[in-house]
C-alpha atoms as a PDB file:
ATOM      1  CA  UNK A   1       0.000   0.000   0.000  1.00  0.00           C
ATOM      2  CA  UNK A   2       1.124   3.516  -1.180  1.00  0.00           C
ATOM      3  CA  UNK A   3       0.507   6.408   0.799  1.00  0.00           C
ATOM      4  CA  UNK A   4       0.320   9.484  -1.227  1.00  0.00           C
ATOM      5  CA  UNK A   5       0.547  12.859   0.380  1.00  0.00           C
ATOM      6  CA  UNK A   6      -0.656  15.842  -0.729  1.00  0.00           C
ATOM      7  CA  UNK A   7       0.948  19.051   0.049  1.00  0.00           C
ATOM      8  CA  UNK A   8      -2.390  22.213   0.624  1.00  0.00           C
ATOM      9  CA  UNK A   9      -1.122  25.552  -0.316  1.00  0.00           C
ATOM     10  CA  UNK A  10      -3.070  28.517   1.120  1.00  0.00           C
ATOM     11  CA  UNK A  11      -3.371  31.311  -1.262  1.00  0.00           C
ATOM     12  CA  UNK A  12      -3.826  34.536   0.319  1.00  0.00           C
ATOM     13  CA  UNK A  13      -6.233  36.558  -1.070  1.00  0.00           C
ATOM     14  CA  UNK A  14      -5.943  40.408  -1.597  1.00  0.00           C
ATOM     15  CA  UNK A  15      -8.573  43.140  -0.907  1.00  0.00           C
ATOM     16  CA  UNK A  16      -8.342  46.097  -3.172  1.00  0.00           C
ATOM     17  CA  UNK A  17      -9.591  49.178  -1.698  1.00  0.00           C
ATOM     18  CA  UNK A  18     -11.353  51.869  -3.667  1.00  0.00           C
ATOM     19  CA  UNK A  19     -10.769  55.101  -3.319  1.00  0.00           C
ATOM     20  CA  UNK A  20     -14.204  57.861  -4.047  1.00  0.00           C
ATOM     21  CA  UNK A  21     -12.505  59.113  -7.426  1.00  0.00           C
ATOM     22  CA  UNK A  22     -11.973  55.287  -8.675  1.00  0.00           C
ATOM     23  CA  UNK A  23     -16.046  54.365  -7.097  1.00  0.00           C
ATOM     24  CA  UNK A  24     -17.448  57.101  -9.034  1.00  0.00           C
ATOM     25  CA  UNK A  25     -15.525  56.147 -12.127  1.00  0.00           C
ATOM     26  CA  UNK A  26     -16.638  53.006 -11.967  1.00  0.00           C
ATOM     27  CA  UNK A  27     -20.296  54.363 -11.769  1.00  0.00           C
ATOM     28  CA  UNK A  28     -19.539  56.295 -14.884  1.00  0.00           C
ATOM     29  CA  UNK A  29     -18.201  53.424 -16.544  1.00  0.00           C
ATOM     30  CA  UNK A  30     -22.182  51.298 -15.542  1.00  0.00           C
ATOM     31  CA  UNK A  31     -19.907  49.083 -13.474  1.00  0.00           C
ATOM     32  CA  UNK A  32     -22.688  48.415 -10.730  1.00  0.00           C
ATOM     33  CA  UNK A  33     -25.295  48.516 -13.804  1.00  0.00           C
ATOM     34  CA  UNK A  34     -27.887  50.049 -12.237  1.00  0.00           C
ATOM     35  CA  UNK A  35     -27.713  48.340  -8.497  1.00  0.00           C
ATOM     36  CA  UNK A  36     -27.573  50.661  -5.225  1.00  0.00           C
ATOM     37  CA  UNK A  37     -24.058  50.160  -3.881  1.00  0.00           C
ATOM     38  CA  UNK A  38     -22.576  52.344  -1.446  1.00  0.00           C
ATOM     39  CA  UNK A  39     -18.602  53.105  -0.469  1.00  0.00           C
ATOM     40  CA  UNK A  40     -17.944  51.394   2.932  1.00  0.00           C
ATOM     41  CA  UNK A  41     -14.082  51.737   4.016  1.00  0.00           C
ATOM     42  CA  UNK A  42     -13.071  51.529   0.460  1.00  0.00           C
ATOM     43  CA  UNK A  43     -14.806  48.566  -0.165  1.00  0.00           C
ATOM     44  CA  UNK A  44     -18.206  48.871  -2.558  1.00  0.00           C
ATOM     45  CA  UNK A  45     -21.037  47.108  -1.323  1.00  0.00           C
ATOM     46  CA  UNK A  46     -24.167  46.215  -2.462  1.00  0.00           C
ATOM     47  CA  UNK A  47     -27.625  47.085  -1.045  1.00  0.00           C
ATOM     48  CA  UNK A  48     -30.045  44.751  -0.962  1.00  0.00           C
ATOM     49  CA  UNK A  49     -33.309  44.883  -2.909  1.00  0.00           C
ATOM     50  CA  UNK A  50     -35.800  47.193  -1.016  1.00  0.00           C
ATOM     51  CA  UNK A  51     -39.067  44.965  -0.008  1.00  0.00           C
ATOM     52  CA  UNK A  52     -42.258  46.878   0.452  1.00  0.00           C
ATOM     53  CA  UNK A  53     -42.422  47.208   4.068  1.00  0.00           C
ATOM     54  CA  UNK A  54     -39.139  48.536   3.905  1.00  0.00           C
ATOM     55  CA  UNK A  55     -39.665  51.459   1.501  1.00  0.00           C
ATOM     56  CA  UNK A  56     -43.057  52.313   2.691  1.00  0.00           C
ATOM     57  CA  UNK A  57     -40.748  52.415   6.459  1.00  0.00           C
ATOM     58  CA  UNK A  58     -38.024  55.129   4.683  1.00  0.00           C
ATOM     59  CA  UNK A  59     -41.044  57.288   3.079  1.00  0.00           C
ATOM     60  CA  UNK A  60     -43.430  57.089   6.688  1.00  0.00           C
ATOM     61  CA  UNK A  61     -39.485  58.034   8.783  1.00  0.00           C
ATOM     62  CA  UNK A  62     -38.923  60.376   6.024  1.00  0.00           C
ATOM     63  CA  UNK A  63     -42.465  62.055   6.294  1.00  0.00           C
ATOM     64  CA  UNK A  64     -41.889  62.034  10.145  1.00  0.00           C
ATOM     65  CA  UNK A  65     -38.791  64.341  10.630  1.00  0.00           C
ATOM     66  CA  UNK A  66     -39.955  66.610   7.776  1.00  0.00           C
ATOM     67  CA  UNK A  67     -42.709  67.989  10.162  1.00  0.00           C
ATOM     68  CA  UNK A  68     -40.216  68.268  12.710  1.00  0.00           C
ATOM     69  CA  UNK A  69     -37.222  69.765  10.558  1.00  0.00           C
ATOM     70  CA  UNK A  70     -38.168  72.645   8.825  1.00  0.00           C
ATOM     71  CA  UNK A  71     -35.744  75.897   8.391  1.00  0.00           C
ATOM     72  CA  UNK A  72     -32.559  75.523   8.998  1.00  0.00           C
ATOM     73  CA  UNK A  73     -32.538  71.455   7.629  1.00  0.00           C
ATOM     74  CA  UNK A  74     -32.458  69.683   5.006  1.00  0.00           C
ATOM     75  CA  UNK A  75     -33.894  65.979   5.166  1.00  0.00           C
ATOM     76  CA  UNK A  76     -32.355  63.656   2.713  1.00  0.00           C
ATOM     77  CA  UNK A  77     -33.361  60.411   1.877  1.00  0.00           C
ATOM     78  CA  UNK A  78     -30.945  57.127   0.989  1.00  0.00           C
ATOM     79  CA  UNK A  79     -28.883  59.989  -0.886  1.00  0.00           C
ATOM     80  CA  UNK A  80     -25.023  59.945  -0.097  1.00  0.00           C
ATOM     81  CA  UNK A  81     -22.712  61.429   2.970  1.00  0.00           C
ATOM     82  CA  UNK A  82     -19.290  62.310   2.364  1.00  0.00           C
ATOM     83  CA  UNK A  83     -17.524  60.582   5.643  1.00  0.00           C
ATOM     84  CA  UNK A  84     -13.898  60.777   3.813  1.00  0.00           C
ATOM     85  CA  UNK A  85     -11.783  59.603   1.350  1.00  0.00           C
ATOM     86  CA  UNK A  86     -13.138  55.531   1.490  1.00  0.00           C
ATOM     87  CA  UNK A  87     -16.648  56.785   2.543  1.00  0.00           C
ATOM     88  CA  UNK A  88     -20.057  57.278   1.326  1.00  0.00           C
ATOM     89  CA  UNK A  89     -22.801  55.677   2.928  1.00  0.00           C
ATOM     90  CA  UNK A  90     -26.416  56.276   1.471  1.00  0.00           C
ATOM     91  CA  UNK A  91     -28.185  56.296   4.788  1.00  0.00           C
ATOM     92  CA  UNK A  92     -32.293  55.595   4.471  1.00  0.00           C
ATOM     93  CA  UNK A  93     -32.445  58.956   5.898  1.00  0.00           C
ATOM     94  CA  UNK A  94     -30.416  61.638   6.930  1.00  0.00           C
ATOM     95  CA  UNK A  95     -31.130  65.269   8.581  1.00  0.00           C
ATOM     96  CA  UNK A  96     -27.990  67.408   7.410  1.00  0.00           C
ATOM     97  CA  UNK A  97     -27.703  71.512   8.444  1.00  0.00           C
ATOM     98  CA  UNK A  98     -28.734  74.031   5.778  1.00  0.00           C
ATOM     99  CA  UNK A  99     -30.767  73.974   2.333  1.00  0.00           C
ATOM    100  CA  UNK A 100     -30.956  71.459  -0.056  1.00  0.00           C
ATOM    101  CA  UNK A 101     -29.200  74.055  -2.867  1.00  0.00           C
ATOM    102  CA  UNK A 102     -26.114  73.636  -0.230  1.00  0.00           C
ATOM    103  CA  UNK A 103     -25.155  70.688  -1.320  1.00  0.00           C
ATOM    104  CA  UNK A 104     -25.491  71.145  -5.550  1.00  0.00           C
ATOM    105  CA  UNK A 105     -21.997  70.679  -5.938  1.00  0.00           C
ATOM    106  CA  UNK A 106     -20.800  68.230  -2.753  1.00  0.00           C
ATOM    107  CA  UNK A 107     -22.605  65.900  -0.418  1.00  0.00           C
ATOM    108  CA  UNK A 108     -22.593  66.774   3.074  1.00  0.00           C
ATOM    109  CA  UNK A 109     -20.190  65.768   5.694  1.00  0.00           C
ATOM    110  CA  UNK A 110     -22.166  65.013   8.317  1.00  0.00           C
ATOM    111  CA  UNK A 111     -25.506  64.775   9.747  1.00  0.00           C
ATOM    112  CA  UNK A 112     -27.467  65.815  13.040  1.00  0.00           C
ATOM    113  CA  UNK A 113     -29.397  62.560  12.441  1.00  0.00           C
ATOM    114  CA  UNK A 114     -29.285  59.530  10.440  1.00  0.00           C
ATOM    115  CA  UNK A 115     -31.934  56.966  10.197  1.00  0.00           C
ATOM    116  CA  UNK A 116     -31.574  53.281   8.684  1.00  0.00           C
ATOM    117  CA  UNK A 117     -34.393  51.202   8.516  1.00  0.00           C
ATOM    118  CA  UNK A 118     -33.436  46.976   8.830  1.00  0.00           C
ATOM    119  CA  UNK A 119     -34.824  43.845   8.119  1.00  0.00           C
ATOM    120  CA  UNK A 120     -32.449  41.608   7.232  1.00  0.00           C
ATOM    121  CA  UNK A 121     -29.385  43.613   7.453  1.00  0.00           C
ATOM    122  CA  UNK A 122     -30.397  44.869  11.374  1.00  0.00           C
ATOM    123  CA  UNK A 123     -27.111  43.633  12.760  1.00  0.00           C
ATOM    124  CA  UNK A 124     -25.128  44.805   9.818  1.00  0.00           C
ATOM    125  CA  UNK A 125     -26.630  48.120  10.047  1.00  0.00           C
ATOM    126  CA  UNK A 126     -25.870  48.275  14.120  1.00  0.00           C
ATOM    127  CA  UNK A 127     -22.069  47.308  13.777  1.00  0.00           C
ATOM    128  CA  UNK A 128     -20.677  48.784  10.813  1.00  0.00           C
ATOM    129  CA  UNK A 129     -23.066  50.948   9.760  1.00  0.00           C
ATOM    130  CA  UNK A 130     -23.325  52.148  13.641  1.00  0.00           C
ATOM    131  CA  UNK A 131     -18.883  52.098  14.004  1.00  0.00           C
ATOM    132  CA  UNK A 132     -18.919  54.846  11.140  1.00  0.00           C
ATOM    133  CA  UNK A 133     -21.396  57.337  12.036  1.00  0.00           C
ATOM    134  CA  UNK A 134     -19.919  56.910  15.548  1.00  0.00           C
ATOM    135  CA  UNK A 135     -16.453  57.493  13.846  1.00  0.00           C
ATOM    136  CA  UNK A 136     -17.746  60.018  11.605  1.00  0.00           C
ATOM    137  CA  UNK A 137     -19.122  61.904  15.182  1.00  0.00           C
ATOM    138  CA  UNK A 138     -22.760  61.753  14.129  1.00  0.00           C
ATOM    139  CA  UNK A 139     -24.323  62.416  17.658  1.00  0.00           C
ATOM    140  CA  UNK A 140     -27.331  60.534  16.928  1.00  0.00           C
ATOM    141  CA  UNK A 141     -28.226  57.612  15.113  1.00  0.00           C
ATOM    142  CA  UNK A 142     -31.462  55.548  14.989  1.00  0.00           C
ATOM    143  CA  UNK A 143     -31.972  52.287  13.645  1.00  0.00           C
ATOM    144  CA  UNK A 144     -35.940  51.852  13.049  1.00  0.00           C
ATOM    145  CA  UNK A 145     -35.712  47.474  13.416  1.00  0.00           C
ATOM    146  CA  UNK A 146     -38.017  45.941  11.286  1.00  0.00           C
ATOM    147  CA  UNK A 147     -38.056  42.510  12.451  1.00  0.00           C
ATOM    148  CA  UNK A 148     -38.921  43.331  15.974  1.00  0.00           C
ATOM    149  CA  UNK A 149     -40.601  46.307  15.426  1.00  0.00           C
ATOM    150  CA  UNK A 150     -38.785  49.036  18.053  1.00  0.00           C
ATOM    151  CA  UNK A 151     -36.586  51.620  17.222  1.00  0.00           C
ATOM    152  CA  UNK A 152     -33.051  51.722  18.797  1.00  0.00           C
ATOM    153  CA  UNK A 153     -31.449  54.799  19.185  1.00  0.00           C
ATOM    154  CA  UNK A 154     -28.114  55.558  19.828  1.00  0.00           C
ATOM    155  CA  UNK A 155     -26.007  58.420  21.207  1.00  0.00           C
ATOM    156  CA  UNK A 156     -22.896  59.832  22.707  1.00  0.00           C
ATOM    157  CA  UNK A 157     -20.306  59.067  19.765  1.00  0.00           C
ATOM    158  CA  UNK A 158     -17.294  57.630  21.832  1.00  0.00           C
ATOM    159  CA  UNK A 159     -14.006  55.583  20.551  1.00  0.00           C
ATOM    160  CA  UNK A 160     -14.310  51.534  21.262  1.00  0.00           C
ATOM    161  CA  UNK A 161     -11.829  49.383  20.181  1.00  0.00           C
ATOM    162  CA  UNK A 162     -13.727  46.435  19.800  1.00  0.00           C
ATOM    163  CA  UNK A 163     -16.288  47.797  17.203  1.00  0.00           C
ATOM    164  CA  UNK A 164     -15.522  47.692  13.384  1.00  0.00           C
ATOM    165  CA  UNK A 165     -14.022  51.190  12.999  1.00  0.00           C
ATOM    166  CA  UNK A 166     -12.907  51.785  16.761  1.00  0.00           C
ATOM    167  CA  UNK A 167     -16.088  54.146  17.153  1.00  0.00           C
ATOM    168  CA  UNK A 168     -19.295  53.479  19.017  1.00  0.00           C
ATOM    169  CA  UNK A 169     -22.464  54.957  20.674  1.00  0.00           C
ATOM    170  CA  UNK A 170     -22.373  55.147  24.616  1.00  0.00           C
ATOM    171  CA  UNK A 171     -26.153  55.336  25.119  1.00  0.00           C
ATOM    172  CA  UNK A 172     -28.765  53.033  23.476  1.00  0.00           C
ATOM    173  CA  UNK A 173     -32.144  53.440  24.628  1.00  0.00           C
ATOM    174  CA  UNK A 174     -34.915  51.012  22.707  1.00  0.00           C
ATOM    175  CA  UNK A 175     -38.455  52.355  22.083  1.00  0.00           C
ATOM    176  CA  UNK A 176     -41.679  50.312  21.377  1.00  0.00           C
ATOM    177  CA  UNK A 177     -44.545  51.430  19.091  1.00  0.00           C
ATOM    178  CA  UNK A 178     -46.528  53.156  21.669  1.00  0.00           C
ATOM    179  CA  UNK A 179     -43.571  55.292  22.627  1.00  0.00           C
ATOM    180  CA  UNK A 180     -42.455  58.685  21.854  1.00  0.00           C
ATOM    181  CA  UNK A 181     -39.115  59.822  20.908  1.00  0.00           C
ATOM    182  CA  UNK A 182     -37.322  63.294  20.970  1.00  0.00           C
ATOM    183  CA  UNK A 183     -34.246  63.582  18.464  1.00  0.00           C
ATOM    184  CA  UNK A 184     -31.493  65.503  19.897  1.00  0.00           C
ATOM    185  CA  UNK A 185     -31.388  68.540  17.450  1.00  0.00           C
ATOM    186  CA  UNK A 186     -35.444  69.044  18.310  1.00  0.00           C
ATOM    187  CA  UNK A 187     -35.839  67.982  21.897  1.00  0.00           C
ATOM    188  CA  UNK A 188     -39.427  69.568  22.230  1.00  0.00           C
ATOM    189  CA  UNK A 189     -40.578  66.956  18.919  1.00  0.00           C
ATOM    190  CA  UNK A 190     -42.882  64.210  19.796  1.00  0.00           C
ATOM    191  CA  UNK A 191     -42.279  61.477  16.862  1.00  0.00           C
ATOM    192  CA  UNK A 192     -44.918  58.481  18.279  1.00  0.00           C
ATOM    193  CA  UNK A 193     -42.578  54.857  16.980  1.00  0.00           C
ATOM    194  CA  UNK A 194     -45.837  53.559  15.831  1.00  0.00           C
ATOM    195  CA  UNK A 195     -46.230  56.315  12.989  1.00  0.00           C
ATOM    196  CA  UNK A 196     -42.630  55.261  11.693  1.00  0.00           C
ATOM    197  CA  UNK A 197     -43.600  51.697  11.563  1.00  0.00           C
ATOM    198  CA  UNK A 198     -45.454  49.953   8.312  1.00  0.00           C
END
């Protein structure tokens, strides 16, 4: 009997990171041929397929802060955010200081508020979605959760090694559907959970 063996070789395989010049060549080019794809730490990713109760979600959270942000913001919805050189999110929603003409030639740089709306990507959406705008020193970030229908919000940007981009949020405070909430920037709102929920 013969024993044959076999020698494994690993290959190591290479990331190649994008910078925002190169992603929005490759838009020009119809690289992503028509798919939603955003610029996360220089690595394009695609967005999944919006299902109904998502959408309807983005338009009722959109419709929500509109009432409650009128002069002096600008709400913005899944349109990007220039976070630096590797990234551009395209949050669901974002509440960003000034007029919507102030941002005809360059995305804003940051946000009061930002708003993602999860079903299947809830945890993906609380790490590294969460690690950047904590990075990024977005004070306030909610994620309206889908799948069991509360909305977490988070605040108090604060560095954390252990999260994705060494950034996290110091205060999370869950709300149910028969709950209020008051965003930081307009602490005398009353947004009621159940009127951001499909």
């Amino acid at each position: 009997m013969v024993t044959v063996e076999r020698k494994t070789e690993t290959v190591g395989v290479q990331r190649r990171k994008f910078s925002k010049a190169e992603y929005y060549r490759m838009a020009e080019l119809g690289f992503f041929n028509g798919q939603r794809v955003e610029l996360i730490d220089g690595e394009v990713i695609l967005m999944s397929p919006q299902e109904a109760g998502h959408a309807t979600a983005v338009g009722l959270v959109a419709d929500a802060l509109q009432v409650v942000f009128t002069e002096g913001f600008t709400v913005r919805v899944q349109q990007p955010l220039d976070l630096g050189e590797t990234y551009e999110p395209e949050p669901d929603v974002a509440v960003v200081p000034g007029q919507r003409r102030d941002y005809s030639t360059a995305h804003p740089k940051t946000a009061v508020l930002i708003v993602e709306v999860a079903l299947s990507s809830v945890d993906y959406d609380r790490t590294i979605k969460g690690s950047l705008y904590a990075k990024a020193g977005i004070q306030e970030f909610w994620l309206l959760n889908l799948r069991e229908r509360r909305l977490e919000v988070f605040r108090e940007p604060v560095p954390m090694p252990d999260q994705p981009f060494g950034f996290g949020y110091k205060s999370l405070r869950i709300y149910l559907p028969e709950e209020t909430v008051a965003p930081l920037a307009k602490p005398e709102a009353k947004i009621k959970v159940a009127d951001l929920l499909p």
